[in-house]
C-alpha atoms as a PDB file:
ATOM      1  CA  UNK A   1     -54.225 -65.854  -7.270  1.00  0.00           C
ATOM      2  CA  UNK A   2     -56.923 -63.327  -7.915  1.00  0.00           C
ATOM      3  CA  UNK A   3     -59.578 -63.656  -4.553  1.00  0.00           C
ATOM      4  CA  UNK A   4     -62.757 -65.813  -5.299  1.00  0.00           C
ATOM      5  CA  UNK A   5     -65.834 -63.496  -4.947  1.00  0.00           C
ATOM      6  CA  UNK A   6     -68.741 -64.841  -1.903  1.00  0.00           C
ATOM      7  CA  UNK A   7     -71.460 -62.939  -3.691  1.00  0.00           C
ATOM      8  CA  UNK A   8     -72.577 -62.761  -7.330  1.00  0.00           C
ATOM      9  CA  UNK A   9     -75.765 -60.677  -8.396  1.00  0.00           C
ATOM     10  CA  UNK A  10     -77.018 -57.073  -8.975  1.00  0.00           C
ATOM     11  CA  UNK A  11     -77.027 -53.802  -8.312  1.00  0.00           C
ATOM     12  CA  UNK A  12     -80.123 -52.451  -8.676  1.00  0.00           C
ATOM     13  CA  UNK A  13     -81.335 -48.330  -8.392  1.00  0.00           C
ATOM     14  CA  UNK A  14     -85.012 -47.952  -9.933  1.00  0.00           C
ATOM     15  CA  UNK A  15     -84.003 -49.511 -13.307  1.00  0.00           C
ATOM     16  CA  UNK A  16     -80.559 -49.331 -14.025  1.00  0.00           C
ATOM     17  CA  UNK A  17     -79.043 -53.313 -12.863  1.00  0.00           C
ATOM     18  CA  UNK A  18     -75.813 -53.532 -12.731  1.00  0.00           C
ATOM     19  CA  UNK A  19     -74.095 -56.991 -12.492  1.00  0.00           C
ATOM     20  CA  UNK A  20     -71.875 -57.296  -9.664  1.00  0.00           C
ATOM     21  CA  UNK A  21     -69.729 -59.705  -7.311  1.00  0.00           C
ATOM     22  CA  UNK A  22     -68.903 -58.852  -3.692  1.00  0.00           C
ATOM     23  CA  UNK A  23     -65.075 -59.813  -2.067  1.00  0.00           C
ATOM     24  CA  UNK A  24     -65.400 -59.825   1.817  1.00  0.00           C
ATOM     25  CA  UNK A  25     -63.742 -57.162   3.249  1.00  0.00           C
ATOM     26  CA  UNK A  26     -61.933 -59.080   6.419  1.00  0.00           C
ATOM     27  CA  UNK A  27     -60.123 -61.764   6.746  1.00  0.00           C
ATOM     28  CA  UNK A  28     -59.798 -62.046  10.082  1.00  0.00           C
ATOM     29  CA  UNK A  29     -62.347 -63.082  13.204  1.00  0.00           C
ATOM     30  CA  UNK A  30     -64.731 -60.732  14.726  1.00  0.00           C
ATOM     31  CA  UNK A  31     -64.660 -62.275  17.775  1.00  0.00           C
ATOM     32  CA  UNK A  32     -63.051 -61.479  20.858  1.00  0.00           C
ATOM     33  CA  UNK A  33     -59.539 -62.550  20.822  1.00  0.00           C
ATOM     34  CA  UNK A  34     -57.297 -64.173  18.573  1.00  0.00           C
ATOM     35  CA  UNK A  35     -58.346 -65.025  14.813  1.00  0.00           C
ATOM     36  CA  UNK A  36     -56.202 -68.130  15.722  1.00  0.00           C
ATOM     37  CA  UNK A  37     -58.634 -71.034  16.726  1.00  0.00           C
ATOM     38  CA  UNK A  38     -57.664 -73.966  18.755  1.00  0.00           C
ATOM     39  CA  UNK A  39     -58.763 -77.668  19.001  1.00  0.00           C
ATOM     40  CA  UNK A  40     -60.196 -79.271  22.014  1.00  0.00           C
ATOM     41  CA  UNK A  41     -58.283 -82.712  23.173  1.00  0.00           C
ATOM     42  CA  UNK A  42     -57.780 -85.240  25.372  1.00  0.00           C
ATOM     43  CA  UNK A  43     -55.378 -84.630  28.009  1.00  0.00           C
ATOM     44  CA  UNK A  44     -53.990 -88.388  28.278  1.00  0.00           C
ATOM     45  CA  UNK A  45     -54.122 -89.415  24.881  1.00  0.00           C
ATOM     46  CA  UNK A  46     -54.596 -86.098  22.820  1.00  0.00           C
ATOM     47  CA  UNK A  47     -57.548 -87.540  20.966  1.00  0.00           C
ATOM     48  CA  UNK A  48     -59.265 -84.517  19.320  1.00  0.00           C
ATOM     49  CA  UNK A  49     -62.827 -84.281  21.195  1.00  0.00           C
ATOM     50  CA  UNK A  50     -65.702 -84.827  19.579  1.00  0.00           C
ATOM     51  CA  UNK A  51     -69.099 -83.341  20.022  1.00  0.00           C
ATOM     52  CA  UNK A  52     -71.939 -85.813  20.558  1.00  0.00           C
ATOM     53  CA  UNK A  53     -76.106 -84.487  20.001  1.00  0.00           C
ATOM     54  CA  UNK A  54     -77.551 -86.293  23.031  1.00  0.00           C
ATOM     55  CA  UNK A  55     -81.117 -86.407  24.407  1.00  0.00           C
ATOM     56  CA  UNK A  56     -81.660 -86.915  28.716  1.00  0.00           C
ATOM     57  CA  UNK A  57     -83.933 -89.669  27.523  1.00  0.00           C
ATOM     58  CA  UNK A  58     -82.888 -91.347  24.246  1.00  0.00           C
ATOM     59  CA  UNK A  59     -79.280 -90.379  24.704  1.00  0.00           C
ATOM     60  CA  UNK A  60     -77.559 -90.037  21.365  1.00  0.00           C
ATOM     61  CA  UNK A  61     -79.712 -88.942  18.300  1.00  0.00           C
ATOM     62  CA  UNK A  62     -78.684 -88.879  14.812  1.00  0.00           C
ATOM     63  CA  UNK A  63     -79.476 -85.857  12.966  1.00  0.00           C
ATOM     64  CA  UNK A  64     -82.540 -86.900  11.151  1.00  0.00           C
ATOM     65  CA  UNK A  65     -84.336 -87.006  14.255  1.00  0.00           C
ATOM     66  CA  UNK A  66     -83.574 -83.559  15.550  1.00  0.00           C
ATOM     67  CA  UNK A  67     -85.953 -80.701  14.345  1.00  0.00           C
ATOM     68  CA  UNK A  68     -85.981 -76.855  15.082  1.00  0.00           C
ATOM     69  CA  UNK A  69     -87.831 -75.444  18.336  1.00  0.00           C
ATOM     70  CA  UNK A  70     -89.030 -71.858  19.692  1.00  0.00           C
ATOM     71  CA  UNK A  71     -88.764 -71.797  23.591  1.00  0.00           C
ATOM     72  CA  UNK A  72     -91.676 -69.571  24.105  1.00  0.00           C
ATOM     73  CA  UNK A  73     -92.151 -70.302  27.216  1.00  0.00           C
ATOM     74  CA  UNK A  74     -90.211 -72.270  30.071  1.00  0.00           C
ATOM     75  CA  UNK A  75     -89.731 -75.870  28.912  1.00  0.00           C
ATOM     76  CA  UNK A  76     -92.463 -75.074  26.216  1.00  0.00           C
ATOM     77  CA  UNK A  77     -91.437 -75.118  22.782  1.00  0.00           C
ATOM     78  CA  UNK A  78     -93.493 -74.946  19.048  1.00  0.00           C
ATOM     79  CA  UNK A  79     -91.836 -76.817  16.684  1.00  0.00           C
ATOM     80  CA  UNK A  80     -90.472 -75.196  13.436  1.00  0.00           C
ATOM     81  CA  UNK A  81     -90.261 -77.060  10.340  1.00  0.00           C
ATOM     82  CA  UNK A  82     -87.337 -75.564   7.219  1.00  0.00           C
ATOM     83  CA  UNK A  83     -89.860 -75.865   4.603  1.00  0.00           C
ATOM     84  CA  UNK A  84     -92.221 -73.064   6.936  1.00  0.00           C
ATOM     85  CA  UNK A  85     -89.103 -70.890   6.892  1.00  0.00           C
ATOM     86  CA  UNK A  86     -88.224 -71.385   3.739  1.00  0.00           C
ATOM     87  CA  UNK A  87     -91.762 -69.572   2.670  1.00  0.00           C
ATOM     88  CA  UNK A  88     -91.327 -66.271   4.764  1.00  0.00           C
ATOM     89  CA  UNK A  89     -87.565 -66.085   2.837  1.00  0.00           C
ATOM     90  CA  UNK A  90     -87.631 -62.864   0.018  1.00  0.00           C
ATOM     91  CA  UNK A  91     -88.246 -64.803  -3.420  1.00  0.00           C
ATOM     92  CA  UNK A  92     -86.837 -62.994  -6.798  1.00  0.00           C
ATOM     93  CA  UNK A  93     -82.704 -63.511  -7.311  1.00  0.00           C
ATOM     94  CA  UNK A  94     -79.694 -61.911  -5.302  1.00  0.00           C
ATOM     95  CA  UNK A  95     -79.477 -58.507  -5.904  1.00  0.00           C
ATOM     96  CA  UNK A  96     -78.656 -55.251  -4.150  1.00  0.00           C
ATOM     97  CA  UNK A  97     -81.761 -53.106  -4.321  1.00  0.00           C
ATOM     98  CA  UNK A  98     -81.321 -49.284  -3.647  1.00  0.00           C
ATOM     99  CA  UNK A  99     -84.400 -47.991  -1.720  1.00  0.00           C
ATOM    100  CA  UNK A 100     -82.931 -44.379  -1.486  1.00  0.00           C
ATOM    101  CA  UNK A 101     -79.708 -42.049  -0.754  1.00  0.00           C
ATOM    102  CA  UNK A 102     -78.719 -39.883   2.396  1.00  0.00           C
ATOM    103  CA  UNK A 103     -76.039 -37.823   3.441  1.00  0.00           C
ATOM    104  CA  UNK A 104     -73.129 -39.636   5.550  1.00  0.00           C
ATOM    105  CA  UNK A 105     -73.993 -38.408   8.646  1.00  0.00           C
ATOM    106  CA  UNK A 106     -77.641 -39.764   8.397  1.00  0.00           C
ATOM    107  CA  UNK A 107     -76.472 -43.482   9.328  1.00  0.00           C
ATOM    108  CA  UNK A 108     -75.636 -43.497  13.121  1.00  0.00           C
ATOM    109  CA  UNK A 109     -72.584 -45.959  13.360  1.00  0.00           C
ATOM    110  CA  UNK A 110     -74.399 -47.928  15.889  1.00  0.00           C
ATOM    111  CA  UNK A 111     -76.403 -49.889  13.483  1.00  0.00           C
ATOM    112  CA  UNK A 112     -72.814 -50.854  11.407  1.00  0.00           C
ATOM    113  CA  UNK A 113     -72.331 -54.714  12.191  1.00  0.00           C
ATOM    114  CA  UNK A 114     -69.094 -54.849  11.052  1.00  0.00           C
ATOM    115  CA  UNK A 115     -69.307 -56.864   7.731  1.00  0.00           C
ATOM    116  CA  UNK A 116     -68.427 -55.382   4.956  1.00  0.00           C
ATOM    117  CA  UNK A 117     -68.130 -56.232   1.074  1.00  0.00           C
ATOM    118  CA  UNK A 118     -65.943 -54.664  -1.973  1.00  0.00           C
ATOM    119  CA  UNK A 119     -67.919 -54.816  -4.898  1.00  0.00           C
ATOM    120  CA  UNK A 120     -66.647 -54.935  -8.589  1.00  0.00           C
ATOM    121  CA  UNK A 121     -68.694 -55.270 -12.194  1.00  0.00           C
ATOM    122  CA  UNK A 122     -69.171 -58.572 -12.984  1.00  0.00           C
ATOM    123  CA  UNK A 123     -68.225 -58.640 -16.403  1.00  0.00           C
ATOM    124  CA  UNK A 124     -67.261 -56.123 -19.127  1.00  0.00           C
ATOM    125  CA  UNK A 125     -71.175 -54.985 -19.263  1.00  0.00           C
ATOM    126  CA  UNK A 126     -71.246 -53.690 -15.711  1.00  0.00           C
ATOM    127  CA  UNK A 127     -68.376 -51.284 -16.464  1.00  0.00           C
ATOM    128  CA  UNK A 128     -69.603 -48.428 -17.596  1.00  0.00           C
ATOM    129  CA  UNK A 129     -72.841 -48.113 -15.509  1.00  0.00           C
ATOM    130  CA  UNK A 130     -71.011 -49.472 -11.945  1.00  0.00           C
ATOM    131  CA  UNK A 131     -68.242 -46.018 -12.882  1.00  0.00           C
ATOM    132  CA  UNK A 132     -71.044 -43.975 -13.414  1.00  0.00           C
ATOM    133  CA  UNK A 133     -72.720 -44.717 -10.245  1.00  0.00           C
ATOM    134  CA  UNK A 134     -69.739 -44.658  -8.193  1.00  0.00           C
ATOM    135  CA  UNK A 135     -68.795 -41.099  -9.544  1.00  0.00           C
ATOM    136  CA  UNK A 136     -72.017 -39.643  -9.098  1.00  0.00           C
ATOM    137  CA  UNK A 137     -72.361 -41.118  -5.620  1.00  0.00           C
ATOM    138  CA  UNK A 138     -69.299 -39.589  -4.779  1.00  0.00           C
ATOM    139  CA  UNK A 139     -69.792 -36.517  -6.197  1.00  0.00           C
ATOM    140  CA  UNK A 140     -72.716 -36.016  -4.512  1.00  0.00           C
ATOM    141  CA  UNK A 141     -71.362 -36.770  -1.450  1.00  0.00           C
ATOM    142  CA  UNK A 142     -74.033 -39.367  -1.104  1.00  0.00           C
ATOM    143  CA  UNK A 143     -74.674 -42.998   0.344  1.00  0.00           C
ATOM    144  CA  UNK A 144     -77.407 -45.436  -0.821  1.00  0.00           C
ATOM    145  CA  UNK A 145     -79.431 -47.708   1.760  1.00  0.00           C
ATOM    146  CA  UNK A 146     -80.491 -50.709   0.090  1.00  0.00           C
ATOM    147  CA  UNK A 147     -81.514 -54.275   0.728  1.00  0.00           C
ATOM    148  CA  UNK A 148     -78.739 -56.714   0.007  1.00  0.00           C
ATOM    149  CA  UNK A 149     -80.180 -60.862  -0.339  1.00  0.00           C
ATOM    150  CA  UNK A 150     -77.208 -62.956   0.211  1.00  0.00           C
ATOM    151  CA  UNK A 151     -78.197 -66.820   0.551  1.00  0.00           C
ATOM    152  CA  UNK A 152     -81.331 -67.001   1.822  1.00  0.00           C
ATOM    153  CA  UNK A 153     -81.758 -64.100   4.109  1.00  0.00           C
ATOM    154  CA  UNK A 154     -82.201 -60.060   3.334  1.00  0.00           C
ATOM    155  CA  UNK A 155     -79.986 -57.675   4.959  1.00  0.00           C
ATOM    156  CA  UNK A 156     -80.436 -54.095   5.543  1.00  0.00           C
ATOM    157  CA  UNK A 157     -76.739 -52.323   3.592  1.00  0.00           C
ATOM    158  CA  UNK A 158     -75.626 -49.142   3.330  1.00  0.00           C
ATOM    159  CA  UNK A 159     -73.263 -48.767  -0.281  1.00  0.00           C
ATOM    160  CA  UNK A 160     -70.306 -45.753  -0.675  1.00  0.00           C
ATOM    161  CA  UNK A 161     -68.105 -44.974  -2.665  1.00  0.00           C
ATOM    162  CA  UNK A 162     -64.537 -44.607  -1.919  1.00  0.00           C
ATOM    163  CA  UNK A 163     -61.922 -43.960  -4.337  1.00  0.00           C
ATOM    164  CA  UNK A 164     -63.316 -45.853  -7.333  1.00  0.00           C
ATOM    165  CA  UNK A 165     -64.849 -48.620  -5.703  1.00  0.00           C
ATOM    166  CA  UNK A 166     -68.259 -49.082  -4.653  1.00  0.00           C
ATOM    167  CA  UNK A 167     -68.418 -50.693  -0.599  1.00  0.00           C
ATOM    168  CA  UNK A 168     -71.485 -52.563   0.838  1.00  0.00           C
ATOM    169  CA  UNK A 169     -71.371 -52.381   4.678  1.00  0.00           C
ATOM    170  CA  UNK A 170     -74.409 -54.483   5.673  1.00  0.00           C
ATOM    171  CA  UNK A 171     -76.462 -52.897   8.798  1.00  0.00           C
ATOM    172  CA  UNK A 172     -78.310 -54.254  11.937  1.00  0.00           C
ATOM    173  CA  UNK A 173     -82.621 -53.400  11.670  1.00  0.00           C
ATOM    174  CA  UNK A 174     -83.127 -51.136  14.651  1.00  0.00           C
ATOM    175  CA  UNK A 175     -84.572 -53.994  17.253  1.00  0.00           C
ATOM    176  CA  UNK A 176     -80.800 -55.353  17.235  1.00  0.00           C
ATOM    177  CA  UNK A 177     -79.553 -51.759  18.418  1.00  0.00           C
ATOM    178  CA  UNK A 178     -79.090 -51.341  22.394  1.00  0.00           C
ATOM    179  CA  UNK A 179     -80.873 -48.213  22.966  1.00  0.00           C
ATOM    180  CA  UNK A 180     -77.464 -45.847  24.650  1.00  0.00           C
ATOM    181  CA  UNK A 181     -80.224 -44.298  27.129  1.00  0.00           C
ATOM    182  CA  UNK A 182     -80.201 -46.948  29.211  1.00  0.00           C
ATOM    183  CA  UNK A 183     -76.075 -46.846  29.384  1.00  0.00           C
ATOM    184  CA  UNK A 184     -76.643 -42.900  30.497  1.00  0.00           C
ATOM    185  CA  UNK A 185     -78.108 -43.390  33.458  1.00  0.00           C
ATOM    186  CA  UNK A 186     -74.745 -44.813  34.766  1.00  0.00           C
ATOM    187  CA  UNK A 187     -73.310 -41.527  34.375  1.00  0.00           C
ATOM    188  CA  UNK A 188     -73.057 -38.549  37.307  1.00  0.00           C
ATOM    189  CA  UNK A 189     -72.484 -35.193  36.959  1.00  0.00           C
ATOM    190  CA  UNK A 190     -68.808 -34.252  38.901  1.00  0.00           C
ATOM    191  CA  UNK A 191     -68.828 -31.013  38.280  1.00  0.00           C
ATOM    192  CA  UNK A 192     -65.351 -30.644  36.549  1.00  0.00           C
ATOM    193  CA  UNK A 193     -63.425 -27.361  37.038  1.00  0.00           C
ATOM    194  CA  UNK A 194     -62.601 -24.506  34.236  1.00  0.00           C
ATOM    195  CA  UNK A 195     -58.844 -25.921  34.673  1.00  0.00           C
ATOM    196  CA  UNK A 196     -59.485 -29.371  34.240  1.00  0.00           C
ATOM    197  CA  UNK A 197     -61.673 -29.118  31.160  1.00  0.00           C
ATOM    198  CA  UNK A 198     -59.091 -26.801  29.834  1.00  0.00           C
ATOM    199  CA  UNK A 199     -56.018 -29.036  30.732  1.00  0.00           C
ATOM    200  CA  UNK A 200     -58.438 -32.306  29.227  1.00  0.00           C
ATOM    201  CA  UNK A 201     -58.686 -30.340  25.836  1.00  0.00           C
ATOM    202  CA  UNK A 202     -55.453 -29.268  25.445  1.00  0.00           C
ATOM    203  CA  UNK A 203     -54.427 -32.951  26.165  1.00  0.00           C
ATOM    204  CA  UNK A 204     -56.599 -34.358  23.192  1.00  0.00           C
ATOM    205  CA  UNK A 205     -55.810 -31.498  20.856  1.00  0.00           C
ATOM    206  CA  UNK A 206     -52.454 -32.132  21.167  1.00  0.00           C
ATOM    207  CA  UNK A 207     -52.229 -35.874  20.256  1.00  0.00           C
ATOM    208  CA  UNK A 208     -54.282 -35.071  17.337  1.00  0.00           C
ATOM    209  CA  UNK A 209     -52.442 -37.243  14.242  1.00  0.00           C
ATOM    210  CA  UNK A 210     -53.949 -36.575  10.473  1.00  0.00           C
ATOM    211  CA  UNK A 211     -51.501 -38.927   9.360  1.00  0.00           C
ATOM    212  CA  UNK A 212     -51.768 -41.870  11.476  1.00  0.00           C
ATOM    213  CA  UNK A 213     -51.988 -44.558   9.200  1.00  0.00           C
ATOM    214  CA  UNK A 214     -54.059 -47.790  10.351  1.00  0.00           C
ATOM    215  CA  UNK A 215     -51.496 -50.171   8.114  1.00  0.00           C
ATOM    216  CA  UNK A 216     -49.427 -50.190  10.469  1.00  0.00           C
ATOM    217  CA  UNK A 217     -51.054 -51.547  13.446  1.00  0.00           C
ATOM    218  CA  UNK A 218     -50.733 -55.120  14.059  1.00  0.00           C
ATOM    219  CA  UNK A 219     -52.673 -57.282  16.654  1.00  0.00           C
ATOM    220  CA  UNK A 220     -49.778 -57.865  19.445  1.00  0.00           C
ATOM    221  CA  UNK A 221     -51.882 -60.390  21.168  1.00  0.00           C
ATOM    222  CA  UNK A 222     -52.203 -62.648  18.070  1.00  0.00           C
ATOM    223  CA  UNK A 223     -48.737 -62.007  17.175  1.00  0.00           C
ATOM    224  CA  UNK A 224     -47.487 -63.497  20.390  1.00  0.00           C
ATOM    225  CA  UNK A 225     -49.853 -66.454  19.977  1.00  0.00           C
ATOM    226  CA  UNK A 226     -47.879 -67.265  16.856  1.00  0.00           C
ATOM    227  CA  UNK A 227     -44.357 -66.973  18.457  1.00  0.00           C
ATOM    228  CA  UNK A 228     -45.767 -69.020  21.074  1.00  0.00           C
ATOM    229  CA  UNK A 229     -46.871 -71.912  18.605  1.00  0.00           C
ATOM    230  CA  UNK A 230     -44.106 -71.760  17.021  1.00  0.00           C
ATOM    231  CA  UNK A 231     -41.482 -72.028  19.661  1.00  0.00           C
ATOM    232  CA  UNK A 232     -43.789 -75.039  20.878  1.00  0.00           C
ATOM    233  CA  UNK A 233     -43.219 -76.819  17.710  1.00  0.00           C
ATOM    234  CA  UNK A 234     -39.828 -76.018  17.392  1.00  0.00           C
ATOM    235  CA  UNK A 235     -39.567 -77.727  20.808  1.00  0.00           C
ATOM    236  CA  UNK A 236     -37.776 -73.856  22.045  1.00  0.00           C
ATOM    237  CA  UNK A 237     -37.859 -72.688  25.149  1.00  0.00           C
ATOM    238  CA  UNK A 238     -41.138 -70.489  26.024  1.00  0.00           C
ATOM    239  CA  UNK A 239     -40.326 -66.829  27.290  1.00  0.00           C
ATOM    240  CA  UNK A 240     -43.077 -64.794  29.105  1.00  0.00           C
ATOM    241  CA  UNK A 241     -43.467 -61.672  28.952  1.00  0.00           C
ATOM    242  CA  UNK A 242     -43.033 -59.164  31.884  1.00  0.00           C
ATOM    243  CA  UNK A 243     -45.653 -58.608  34.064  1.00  0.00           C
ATOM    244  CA  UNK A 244     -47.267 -55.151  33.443  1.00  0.00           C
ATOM    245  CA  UNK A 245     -47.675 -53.083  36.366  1.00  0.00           C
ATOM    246  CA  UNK A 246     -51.156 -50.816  37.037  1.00  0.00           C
ATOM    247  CA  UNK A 247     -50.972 -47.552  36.797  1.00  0.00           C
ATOM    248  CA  UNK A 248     -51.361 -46.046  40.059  1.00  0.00           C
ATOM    249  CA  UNK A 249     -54.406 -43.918  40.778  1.00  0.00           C
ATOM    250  CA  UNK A 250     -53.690 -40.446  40.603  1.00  0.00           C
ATOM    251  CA  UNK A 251     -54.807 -36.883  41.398  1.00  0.00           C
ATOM    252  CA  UNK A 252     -57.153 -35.654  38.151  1.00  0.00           C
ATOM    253  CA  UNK A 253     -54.277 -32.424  37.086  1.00  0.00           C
ATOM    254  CA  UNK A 254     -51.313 -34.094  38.156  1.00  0.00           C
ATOM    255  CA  UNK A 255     -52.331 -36.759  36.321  1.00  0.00           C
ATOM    256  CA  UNK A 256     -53.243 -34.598  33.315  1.00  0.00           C
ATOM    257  CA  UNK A 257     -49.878 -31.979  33.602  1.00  0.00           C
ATOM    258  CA  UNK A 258     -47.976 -34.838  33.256  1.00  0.00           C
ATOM    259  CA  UNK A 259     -49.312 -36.296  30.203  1.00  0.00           C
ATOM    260  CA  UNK A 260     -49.603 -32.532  28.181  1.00  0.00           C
ATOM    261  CA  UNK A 261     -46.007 -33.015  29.277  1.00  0.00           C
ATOM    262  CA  UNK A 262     -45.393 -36.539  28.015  1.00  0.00           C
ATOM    263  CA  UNK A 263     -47.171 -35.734  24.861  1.00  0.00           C
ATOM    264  CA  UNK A 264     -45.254 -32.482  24.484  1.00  0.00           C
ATOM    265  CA  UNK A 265     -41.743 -34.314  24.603  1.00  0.00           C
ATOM    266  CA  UNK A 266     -43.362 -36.616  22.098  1.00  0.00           C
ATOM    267  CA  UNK A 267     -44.142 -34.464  19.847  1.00  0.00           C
ATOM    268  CA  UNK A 268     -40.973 -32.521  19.611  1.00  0.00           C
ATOM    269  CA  UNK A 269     -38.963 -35.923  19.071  1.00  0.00           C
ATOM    270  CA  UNK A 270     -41.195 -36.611  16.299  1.00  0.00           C
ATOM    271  CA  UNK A 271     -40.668 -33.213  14.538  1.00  0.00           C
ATOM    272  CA  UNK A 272     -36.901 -33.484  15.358  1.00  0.00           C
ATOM    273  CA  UNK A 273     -36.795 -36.746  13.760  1.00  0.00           C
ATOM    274  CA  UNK A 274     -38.590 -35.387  10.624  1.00  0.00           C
ATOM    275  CA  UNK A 275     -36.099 -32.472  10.413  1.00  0.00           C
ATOM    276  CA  UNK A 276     -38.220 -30.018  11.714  1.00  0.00           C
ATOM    277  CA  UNK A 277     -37.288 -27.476  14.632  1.00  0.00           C
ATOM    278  CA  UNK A 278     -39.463 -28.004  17.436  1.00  0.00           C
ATOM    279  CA  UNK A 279     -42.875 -25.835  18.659  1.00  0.00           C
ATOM    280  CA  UNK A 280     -42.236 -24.120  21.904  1.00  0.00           C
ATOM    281  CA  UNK A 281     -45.850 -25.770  23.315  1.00  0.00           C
ATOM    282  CA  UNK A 282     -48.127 -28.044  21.898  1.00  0.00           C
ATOM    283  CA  UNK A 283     -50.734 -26.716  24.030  1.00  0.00           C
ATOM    284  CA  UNK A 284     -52.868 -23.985  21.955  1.00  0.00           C
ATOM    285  CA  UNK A 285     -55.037 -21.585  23.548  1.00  0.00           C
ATOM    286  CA  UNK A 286     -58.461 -22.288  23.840  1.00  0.00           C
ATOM    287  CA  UNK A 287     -61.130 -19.872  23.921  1.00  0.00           C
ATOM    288  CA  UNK A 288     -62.841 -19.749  27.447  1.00  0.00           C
ATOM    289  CA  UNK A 289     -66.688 -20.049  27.442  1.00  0.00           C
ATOM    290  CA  UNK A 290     -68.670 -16.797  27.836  1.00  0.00           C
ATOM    291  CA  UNK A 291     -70.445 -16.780  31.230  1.00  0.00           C
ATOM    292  CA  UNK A 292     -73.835 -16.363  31.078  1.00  0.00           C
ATOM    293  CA  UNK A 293     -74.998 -13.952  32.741  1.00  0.00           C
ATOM    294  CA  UNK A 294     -78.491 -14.599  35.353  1.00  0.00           C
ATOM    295  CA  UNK A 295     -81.747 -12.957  34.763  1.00  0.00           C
ATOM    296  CA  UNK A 296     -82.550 -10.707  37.598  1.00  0.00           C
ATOM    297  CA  UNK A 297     -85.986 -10.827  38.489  1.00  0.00           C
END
């Protein structure tokens, strides 16, 4: 069964409108942990529990008496009716509106939330304009920013092409953004040595994979949760897994020899494995910085 869409509009760039639908692009929670959700019950009886609105003074309150407040102040509130909200909302129909294009490297991938959409033409119309758009975009090497109304609030969206297919990843406005400034102060200056920061960069250089794919990573955590509900309901008996030990602390190059060693053995399995005869090292030679030299005066 072909996937329902959870947006239907337009794609809109000065006036060419193109009508689209938009697929979500996960299936799976965003939130930390398992995409697996549990039920909260009653020990004794294992009654599912059931959440009660309650006031201190009235005690329960059915849900035409509760309205929407602003704590603006401690224990101060202004009241907000839906109807008030429902004016400041964007008016005009769902669409995607293109406000300009940019270069990749323009978006900083701090303002990404994480929610994306696969868009298609919605209907034998959009065909023809959506391929032109997508080719040019890519062509171009280009990304739009646009404003994307889905139900009754506006989002800030970036749209790119990849490989036929137009993609809406919707952004956060820049007040939603942790500035990383404040995150830098943390950091101290150790003053590495020459060997260490050549022994780090040989490390990373040689784990470098061009062909990892992503497909085949699975979510062990969430995997486990299954076998675990599963052997509950099949009444098995529930194995835990081995305790993992820390790694012990170690000295900065030890602790770097050994893994440009580890990765080295690595690597030569994998190439034997593949047919290949193994490299001699997997450490390349990096340039050393020029010194500069100081300014007598």
């Amino acid at each position: 069964m072909a996937p329902r869409p959870a947006w239907k509009g337009h794609l809109r760039i000065s006036l060419v409108t193109v009508p689209v639908q938009a697929f979500t692009g996960s299936s799976g929670s965003t939130d930390e942990g398992s995409p697996i959700r549990f039920n909260q019950l009653h020990r004794d009886c294992h009654s599912r529990i059931k959440y009660v609105k309650t006031c201190p003074i009235h005690g329960e309150v059915p849900n035409d008496e509760i309205v929407s407040g602003y704590e603006y102040a401690k224990g101060q509130y202004v009241e907000i009716n839906p109807d008030e909200l429902a004016e400041l909302r964007p008016e005009g129909e769902r669409a995607i509106s293109v406000e300009g294009f940019v270069h990749p490297e323009t978006i900083d991938p701090a303002y990404l939330s994480g929610k994306s959409y696969y868009l298609t033409p919605d209907g034998t119309l959009g065909q023809k304009p959506y391929q032109l758009i997508e080719e040019a975009m890519a062509a171009e090497g280009l990304e739009a920013i646009a404003r994307m109304k889905i139900t009754t609030r506006e989002h800030l969206a970036r749209v790119r092409a990849e490989e036929g297919l137009l993609i809406v990843d919707l952004l956060q406005y820049a007040a939603q953004v942790k500035d990383p400034a404040q995150f830098r102060e943390e950091l101290v200056d150790t003053h590495p040595t020459a060997p260490e920061r050549k022994l780090t960069r040989q490390l990373i250089t040689s784990m470098v994979d061009d062909e990892i794919d992503l497909s085949e990573k699975s979510d062990a955590y969430t995997d486990r949760v299954r076998e675990l509900i599963e052997a509950k309901v099949q009444g098995k008996q529930i194995v835990t897994p081995t305790p993992v030990e820390e790694p012990p602390i170690v000295n900065i190059m030890d602790a770097l020899k050994q893994s440009m060693k580890e990765a080295g053995s690595r690597k030569a399995k994998a190439e034997a494995q593949q047919g290949r005869p193994p490299v001699k090292s997997v450490a390349r030679r990096l340039p050393s910085r020029p010194t500069k030299k100081k300014k007598s005066g």
